[in-house]
Protein backbone atom coordinates (compact mmCIF):
# COMPACT_ATOMS: atom_id res chain seq x y z
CA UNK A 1 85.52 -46.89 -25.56
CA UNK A 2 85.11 -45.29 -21.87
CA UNK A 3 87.17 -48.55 -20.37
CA UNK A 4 89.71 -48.36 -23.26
CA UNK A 5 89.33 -51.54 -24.73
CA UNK A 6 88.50 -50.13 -27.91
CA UNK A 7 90.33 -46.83 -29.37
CA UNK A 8 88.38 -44.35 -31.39
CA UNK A 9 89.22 -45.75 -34.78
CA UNK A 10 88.27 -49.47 -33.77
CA UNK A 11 84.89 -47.94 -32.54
CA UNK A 12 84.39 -45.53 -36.03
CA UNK A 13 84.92 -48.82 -37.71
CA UNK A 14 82.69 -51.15 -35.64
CA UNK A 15 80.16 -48.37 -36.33
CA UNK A 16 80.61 -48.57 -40.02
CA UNK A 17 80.62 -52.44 -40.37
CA UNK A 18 77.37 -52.23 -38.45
CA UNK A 19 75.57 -49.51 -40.06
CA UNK A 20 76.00 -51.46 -43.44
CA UNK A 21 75.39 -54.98 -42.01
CA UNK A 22 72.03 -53.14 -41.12
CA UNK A 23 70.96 -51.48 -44.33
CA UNK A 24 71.78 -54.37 -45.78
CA UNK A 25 69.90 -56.77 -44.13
CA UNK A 26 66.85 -54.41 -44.27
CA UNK A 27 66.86 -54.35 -48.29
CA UNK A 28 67.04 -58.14 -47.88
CA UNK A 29 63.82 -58.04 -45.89
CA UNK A 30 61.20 -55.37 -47.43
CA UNK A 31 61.48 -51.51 -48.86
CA UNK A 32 59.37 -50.70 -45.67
CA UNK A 33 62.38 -51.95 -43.49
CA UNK A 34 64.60 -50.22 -45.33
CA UNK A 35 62.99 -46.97 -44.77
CA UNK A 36 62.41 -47.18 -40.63
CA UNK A 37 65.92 -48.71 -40.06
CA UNK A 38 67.12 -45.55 -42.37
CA UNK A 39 65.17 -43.36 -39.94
CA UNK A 40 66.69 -45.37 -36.90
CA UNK A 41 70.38 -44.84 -38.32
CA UNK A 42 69.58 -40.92 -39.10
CA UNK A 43 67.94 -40.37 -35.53
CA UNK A 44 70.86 -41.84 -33.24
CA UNK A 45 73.49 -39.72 -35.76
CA UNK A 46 71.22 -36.54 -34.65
CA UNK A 47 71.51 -37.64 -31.32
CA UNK A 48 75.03 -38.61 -30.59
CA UNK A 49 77.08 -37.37 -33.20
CA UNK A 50 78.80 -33.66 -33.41
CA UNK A 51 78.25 -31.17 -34.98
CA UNK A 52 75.00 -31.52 -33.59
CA UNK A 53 74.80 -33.87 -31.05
CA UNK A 54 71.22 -33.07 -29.65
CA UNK A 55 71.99 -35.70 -26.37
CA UNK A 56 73.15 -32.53 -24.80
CA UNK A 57 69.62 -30.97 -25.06
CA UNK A 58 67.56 -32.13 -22.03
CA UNK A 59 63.77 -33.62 -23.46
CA UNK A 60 64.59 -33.33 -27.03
CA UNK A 61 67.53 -36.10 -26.76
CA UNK A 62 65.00 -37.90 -24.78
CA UNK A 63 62.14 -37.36 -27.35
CA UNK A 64 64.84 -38.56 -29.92
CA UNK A 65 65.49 -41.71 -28.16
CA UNK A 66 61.41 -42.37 -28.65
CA UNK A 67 61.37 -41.70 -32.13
CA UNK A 68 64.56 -44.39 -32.33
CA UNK A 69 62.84 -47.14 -31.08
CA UNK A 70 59.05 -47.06 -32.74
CA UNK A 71 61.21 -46.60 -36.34
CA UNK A 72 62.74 -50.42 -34.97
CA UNK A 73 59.22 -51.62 -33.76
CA UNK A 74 57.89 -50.27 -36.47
CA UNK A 75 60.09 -51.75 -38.82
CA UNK A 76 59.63 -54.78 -37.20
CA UNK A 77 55.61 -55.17 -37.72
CA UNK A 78 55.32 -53.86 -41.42
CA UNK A 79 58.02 -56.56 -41.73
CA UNK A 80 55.45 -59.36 -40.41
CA UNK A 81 52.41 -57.16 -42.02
CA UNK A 82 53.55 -56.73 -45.22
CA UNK A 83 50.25 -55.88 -46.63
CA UNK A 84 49.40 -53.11 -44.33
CA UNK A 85 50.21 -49.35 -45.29
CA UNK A 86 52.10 -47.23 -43.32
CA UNK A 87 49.18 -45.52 -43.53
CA UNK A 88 47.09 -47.72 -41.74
CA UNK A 89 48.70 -47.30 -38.74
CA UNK A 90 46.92 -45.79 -35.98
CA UNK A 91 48.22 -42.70 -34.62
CA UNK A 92 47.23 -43.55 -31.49
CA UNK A 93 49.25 -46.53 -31.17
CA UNK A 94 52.13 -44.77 -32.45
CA UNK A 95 51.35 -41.94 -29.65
CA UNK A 96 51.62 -43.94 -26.82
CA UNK A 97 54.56 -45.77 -27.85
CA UNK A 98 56.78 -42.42 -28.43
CA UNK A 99 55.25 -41.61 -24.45
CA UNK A 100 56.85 -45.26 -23.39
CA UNK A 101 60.07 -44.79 -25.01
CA UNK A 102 60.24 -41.29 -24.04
CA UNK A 103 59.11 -42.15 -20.56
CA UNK A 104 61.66 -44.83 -20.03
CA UNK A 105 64.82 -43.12 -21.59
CA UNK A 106 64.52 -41.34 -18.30
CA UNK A 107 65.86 -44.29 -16.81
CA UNK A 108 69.16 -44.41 -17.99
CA UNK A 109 69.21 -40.37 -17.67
CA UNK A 110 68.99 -41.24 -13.80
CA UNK A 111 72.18 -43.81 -13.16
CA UNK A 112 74.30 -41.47 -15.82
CA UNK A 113 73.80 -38.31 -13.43
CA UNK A 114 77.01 -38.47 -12.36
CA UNK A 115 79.36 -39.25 -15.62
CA UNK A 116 76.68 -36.74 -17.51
CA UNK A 117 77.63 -33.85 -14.74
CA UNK A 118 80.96 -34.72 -15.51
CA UNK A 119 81.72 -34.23 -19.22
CA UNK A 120 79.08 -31.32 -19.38
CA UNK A 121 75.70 -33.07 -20.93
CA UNK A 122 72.32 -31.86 -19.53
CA UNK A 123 69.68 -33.85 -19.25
CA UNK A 124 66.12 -33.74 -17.19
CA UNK A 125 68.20 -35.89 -14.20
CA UNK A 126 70.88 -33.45 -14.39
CA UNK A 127 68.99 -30.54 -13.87
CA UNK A 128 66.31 -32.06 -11.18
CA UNK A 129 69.24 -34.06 -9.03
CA UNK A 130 68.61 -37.51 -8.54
CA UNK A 131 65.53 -37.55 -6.21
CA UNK A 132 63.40 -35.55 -8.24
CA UNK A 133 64.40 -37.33 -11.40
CA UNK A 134 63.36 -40.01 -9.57
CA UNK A 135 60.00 -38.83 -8.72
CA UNK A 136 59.45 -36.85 -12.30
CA UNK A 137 60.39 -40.92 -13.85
CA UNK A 138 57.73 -41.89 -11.66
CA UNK A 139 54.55 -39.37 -12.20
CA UNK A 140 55.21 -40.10 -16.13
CA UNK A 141 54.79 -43.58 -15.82
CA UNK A 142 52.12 -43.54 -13.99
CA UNK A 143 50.38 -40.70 -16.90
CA UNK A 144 51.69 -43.76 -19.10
CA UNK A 145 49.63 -46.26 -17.82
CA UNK A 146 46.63 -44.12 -17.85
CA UNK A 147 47.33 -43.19 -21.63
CA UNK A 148 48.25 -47.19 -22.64
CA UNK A 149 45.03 -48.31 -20.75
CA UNK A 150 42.60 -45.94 -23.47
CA UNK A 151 44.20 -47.16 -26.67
CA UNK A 152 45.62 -50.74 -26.42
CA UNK A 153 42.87 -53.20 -24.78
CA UNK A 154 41.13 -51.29 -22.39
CA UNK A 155 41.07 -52.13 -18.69
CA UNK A 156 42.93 -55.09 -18.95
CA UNK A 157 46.03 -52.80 -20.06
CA UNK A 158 45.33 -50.31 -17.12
CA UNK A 159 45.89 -53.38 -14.61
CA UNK A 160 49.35 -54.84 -16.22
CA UNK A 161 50.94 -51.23 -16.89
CA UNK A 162 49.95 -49.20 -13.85
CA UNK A 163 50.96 -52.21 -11.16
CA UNK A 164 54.62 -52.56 -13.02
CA UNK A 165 54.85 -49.18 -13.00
CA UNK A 166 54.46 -48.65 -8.73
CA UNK A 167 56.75 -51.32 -8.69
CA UNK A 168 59.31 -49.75 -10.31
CA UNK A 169 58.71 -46.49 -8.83
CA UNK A 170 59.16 -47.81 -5.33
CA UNK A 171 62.27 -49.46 -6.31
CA UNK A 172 63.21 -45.93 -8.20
CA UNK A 173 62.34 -43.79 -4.83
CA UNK A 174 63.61 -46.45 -2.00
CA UNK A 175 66.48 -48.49 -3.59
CA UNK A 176 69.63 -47.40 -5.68
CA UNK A 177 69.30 -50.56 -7.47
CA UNK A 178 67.23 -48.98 -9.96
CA UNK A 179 69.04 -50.75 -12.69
CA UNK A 180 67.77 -54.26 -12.24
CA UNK A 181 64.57 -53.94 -10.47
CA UNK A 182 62.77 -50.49 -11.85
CA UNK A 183 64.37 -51.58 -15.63
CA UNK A 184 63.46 -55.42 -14.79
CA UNK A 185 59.66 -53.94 -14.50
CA UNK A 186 59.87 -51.99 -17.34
CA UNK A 187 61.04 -54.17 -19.86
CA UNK A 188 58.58 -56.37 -19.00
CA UNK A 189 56.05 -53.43 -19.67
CA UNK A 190 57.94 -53.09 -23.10
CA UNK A 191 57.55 -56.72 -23.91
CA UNK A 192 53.81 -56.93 -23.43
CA UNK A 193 52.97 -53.67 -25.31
CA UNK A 194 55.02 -54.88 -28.43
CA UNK A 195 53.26 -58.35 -28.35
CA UNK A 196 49.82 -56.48 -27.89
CA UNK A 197 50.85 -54.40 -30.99
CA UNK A 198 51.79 -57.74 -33.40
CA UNK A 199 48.41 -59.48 -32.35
């Protein structure tokens, strides 16, 4: 849409046909599904979409964003644990996963300073500049790593999370190339603490 490859009514309908394709293929799946990929659609419309459009409101939209993606992981393991209650899920786990997602939406906040500034949306980045987004990104990863070693597998967790997350921070305070490396690190955080969490 920003390039102009798509106009505004090709995008409202690419929306649409996706937003169905979605529901859809979560009543295929389980009632369960249905519900957290409801919750998924609901969030991002609270997020990005006027009249609200709470991606102008710096650590909500962020908090948002977290919310987003444990409804999809979520959805995803009472999909492959279909006899476990939504109750059963520990808090906890569900804890520390909103404090990854909300930890690493910061991320993109940092390499949109410029095009945020721009059209008028505040965000954490916006409002620190870019080198103490940088170094605010880099303090809550490392409170991450503390938080993820307690609840997932002890120890073991502290020495994965906490290593990937230096690495990434030295790439986020020395390098501009913070998309590849610092996101290259973190993904492979995200990987590990969503297998850890279908085991």
């Amino acid at each position: 849409l920003v390039a102009g490859t798509l106009t505004m009514r090709e995008m409202r309908d690419v929306a649409t046909v996706s937003q169905i394709s979605a529901i859809i293929g979560a009543i295929l799946l389980s009632t369960t599904t249905v519900y957290f990929i409801a919750t998924f659609s609901v969030l991002y419309a609270i997020y990005s979409l006027p009249p609200l459009r709470l991606k102008r409101v710096p650590l909500l939209s962020s908090f948002l964003i977290a919310l987003a993606c444990v409804s999809l992981v979520l959805a995803g393991f009472f999909f492959i644990n279909t006899t476990t209650s939504v109750r059963d899920f520990p808090i906890l786990w569900l804890s520390v996963g909103l404090l990854f997602f909300f930890v690493v939406s910061h991320l993109r906040e940092i390499k949109d300073i410029r095009s945020d500034s721009a059209v008028g949306i505040t965000t954490v980045a916006t409002l620190l500049g870019e080198r103490w987004a940088r170094v605010f990104f880099v303090v809550g990863s490392i409170v991450m790593s503390v938080a993820l070693t307690d609840v997932i597998v002890g120890p073991p967790a502290f020495y994965v999370f906490l290593p990937l997350s230096l690495i990434a921070g030295v790439f986020l305070l020395y390098t501009k190339k913070l998309e590849r490396h610092a996101f290259t690190a973190y993904f492979l955080g995200l990987v590990i603490f969503v297998t850890l969490l279908f085991i």
